[in-house]
N, C-alpha and C. Protein backbone atom coordinates (compact mmCIF):
# COMPACT_ATOMS: atom_id res chain seq x y z
N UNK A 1 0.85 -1.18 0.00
CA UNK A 1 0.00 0.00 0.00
C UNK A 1 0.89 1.24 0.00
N UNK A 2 0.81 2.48 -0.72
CA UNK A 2 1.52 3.33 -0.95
C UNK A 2 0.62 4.66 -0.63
N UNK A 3 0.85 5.70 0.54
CA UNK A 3 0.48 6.93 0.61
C UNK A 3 1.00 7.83 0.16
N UNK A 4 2.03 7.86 -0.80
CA UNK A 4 2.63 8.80 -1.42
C UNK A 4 3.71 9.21 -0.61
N UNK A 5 4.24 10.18 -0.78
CA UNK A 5 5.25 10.91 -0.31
C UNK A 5 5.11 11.12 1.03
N UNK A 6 5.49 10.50 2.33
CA UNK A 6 5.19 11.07 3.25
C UNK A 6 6.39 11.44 4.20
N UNK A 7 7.61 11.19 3.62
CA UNK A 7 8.66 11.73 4.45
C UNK A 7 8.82 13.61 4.16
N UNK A 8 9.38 14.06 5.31
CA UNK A 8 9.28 15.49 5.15
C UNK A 8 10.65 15.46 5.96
N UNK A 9 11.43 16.40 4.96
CA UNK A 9 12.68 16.80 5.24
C UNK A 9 12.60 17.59 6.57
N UNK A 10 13.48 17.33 7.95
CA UNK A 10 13.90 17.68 9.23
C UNK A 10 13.92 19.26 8.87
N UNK A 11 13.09 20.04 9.53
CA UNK A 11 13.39 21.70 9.98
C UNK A 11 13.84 22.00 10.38
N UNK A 12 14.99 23.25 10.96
CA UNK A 12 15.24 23.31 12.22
C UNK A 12 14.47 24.77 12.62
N UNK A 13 14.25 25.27 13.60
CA UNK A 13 13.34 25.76 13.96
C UNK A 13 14.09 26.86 15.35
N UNK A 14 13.88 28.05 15.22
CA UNK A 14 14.59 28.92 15.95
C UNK A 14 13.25 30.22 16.84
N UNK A 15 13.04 29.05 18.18
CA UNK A 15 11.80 30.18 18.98
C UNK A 15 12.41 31.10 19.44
N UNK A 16 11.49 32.26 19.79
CA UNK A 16 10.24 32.44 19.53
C UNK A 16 10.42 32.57 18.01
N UNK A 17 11.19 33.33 17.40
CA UNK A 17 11.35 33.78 16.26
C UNK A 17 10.01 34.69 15.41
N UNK A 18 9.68 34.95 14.04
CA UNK A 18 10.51 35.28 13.62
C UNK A 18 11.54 36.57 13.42
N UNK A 19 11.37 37.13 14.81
CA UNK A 19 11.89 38.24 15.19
C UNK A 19 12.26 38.43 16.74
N UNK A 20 13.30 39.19 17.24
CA UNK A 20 13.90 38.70 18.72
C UNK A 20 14.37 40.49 18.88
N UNK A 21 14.08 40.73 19.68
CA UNK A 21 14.46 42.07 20.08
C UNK A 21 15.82 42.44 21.68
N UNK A 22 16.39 42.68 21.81
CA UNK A 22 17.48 42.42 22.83
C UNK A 22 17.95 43.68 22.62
N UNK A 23 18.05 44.27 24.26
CA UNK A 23 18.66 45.85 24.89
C UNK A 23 20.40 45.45 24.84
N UNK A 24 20.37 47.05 23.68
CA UNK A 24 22.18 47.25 24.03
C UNK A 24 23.03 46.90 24.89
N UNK A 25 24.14 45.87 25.16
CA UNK A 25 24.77 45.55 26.09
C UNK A 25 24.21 44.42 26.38
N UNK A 26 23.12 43.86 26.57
CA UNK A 26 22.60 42.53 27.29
C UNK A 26 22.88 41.12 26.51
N UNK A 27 23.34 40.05 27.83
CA UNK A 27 23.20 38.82 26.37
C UNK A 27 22.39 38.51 25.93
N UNK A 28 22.45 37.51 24.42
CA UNK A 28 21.66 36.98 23.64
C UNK A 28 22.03 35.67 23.40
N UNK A 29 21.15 34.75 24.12
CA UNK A 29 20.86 33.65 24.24
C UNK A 29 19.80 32.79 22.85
N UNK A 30 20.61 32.16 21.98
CA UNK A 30 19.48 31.54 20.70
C UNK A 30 19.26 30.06 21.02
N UNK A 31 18.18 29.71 20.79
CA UNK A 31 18.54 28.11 20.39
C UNK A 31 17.90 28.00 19.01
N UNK A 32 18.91 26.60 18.65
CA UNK A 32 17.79 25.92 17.34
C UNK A 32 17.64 24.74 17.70
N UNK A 33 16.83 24.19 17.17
CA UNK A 33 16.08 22.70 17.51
C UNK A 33 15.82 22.46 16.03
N UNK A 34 16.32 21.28 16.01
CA UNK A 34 15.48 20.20 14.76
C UNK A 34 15.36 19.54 15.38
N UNK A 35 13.72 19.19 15.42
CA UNK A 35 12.94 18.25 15.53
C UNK A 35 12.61 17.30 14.82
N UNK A 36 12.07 16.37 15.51
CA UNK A 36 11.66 15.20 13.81
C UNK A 36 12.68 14.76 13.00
N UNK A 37 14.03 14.58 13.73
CA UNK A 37 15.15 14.44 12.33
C UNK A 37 15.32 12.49 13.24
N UNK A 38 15.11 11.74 12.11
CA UNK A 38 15.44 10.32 12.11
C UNK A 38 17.05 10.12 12.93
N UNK A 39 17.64 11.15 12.06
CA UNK A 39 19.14 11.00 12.23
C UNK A 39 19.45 12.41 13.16
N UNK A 40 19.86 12.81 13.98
CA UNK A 40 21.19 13.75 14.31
C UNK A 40 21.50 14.38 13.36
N UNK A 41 21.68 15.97 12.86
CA UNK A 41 22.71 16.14 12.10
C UNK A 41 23.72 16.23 12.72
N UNK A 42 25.59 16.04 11.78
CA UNK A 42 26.58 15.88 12.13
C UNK A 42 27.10 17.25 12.99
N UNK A 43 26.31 18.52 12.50
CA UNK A 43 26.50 19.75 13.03
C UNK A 43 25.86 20.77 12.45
N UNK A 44 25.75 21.77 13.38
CA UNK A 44 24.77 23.33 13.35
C UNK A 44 25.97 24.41 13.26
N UNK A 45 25.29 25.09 11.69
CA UNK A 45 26.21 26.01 11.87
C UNK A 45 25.64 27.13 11.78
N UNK A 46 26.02 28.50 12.37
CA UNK A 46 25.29 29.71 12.37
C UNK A 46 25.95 30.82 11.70
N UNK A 47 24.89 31.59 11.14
CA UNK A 47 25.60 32.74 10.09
C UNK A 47 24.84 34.05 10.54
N UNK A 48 25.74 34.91 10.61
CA UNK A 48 25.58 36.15 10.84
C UNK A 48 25.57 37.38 9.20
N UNK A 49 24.91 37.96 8.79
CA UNK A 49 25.35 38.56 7.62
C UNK A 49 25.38 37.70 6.59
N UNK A 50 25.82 36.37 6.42
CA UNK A 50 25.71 35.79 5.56
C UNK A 50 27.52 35.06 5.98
N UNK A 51 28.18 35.91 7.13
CA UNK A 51 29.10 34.96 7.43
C UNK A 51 28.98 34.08 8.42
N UNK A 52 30.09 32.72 8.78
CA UNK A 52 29.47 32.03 9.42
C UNK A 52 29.95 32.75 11.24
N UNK A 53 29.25 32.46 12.00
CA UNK A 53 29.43 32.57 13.35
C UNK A 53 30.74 31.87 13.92
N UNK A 54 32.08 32.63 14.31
CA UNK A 54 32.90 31.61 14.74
C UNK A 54 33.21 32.25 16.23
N UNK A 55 34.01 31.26 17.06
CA UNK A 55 33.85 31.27 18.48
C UNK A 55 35.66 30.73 18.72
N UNK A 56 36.75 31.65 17.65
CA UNK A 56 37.94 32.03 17.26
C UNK A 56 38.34 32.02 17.73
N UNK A 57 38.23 33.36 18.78
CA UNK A 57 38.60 34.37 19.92
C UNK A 57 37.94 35.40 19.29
N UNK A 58 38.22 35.66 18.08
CA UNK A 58 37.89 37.30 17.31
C UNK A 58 37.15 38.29 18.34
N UNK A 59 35.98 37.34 18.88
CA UNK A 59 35.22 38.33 19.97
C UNK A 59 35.18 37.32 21.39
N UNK A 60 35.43 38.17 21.83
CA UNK A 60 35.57 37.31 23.54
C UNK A 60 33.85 36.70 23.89
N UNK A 61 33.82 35.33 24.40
CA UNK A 61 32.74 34.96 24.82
C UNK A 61 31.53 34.72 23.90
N UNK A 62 31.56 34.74 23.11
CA UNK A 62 31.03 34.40 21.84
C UNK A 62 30.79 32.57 21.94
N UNK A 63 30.22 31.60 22.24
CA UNK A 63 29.84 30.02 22.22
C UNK A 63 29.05 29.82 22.21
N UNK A 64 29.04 28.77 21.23
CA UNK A 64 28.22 27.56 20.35
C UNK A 64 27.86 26.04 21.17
N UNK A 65 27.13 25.96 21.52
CA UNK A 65 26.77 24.38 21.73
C UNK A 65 25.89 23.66 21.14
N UNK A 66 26.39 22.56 21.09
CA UNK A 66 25.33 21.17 20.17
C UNK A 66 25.20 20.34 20.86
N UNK A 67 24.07 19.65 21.47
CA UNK A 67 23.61 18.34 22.31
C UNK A 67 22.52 17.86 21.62
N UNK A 68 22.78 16.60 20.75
CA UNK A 68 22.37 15.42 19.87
C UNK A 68 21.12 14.61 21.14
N UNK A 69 20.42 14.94 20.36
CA UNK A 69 18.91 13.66 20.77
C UNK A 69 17.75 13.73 20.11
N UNK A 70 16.75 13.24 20.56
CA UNK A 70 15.70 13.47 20.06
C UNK A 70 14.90 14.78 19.28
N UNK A 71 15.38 15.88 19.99
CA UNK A 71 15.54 17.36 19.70
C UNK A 71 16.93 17.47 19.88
N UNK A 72 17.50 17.52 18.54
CA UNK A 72 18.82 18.25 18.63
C UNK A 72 18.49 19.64 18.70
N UNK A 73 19.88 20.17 19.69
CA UNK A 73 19.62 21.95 19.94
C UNK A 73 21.09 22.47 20.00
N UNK A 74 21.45 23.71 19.09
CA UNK A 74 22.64 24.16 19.18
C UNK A 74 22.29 25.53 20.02
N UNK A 75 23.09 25.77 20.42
CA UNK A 75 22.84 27.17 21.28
C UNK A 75 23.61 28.43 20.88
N UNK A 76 23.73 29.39 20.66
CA UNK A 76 24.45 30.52 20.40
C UNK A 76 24.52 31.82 21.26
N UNK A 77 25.59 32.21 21.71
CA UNK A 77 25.38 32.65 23.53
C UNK A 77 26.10 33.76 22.83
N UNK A 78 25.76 34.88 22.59
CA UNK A 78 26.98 36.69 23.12
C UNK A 78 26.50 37.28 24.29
N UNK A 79 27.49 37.76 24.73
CA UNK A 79 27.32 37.97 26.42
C UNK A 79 26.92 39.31 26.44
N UNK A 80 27.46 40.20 25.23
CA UNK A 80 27.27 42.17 25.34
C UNK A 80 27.17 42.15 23.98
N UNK A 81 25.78 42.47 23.53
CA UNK A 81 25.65 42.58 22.07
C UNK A 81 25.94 44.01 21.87
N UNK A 82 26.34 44.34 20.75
CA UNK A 82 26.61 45.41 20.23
C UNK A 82 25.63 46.11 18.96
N UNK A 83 25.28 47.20 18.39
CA UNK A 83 24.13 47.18 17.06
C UNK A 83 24.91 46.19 16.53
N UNK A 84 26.25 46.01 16.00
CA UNK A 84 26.72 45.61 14.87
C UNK A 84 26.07 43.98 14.77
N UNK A 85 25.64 43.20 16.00
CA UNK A 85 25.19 42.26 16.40
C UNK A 85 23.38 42.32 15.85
N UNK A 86 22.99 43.00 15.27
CA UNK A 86 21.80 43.36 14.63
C UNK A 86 21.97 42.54 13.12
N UNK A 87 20.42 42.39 12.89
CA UNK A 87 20.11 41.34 11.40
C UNK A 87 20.11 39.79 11.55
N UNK A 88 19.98 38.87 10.39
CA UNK A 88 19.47 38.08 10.08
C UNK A 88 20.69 36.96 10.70
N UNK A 89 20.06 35.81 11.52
CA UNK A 89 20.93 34.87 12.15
C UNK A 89 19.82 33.90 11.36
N UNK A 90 20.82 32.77 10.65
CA UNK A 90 20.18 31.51 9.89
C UNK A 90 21.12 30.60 11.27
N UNK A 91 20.30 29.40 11.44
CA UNK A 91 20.86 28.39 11.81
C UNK A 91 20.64 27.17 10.77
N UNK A 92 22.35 26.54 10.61
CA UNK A 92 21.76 24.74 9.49
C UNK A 92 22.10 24.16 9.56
N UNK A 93 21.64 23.00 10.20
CA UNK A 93 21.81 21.59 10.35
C UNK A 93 22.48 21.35 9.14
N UNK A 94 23.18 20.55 9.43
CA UNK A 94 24.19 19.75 8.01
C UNK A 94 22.90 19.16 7.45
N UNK A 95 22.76 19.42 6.16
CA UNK A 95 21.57 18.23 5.60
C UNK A 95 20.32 18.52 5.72
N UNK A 96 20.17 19.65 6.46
CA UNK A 96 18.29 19.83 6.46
C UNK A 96 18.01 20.97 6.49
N UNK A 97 17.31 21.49 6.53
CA UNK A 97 16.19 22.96 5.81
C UNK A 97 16.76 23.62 7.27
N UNK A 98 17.26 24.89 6.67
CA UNK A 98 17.94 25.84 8.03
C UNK A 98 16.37 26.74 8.32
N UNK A 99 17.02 27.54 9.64
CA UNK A 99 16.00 28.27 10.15
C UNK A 99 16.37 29.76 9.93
N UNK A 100 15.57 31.02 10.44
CA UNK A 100 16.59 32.33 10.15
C UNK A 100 15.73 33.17 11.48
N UNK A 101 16.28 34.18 11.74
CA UNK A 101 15.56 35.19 13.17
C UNK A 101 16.48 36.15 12.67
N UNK A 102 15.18 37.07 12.90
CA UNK A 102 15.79 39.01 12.51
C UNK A 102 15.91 39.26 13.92
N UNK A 103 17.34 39.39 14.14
CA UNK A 103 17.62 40.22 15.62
C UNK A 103 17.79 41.52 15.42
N UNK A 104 16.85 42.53 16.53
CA UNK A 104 17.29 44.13 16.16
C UNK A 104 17.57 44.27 18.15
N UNK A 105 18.78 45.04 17.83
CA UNK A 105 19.72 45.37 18.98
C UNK A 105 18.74 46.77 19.28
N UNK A 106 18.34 46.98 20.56
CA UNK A 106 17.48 48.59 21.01
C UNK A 106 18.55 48.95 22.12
N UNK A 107 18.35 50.55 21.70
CA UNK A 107 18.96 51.24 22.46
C UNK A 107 19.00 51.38 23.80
């Protein structure tokens, strides 16, 4: 018996979204979650501007976490946002449909 197509490619999904508002200086705490993924992806990566988010040194305190389960969730932590910390944050699972949140930094 065949219902057609019923697999649906893993989301990942970034609450509240799709917009996050956060006072000058304060941290900003993200998560993403894919849910519904059969598999784990191998890793979450996050982009700022369209570059990716790295945790270098470049900016002090700047970290990323990934904890694999049922809801995988990466986390993305800045401790003193700055405006420049303003605009579009995508999160993407290796392999599955990324998520995006418009952060605007207030005065």
């Amino acid at each position: 018996m065949v219902f057609g197509n019923l697999s649906t490619e893993p989301q990942a999904v970034i609450p509240p979204g799709p917009e996050l508002y956060v006072d000058l200086g304060s941290p900003l705490n993200m998560s993403c979650l894919v849910p519904d993924s059969p598999v784990p992806p191998e890793n979450i990566f996050w982009y700022h501007k369209d570059k990716m988010v790295s945790y270098d040194g470049s900016r002090q305190g700047i970290s990323i976490n990934m904890e694999k389960g049922p809801i995988t969730t990466s986390n993305l932590f800045i401790p003193e946002v700055t405006k420049q910390d303003s605009g579009i944050y995508v999160c993407a699972p290796q392999g599955m449909k990324e998520a995006a949140v418009l952060v605007t930094v207030l005065n």
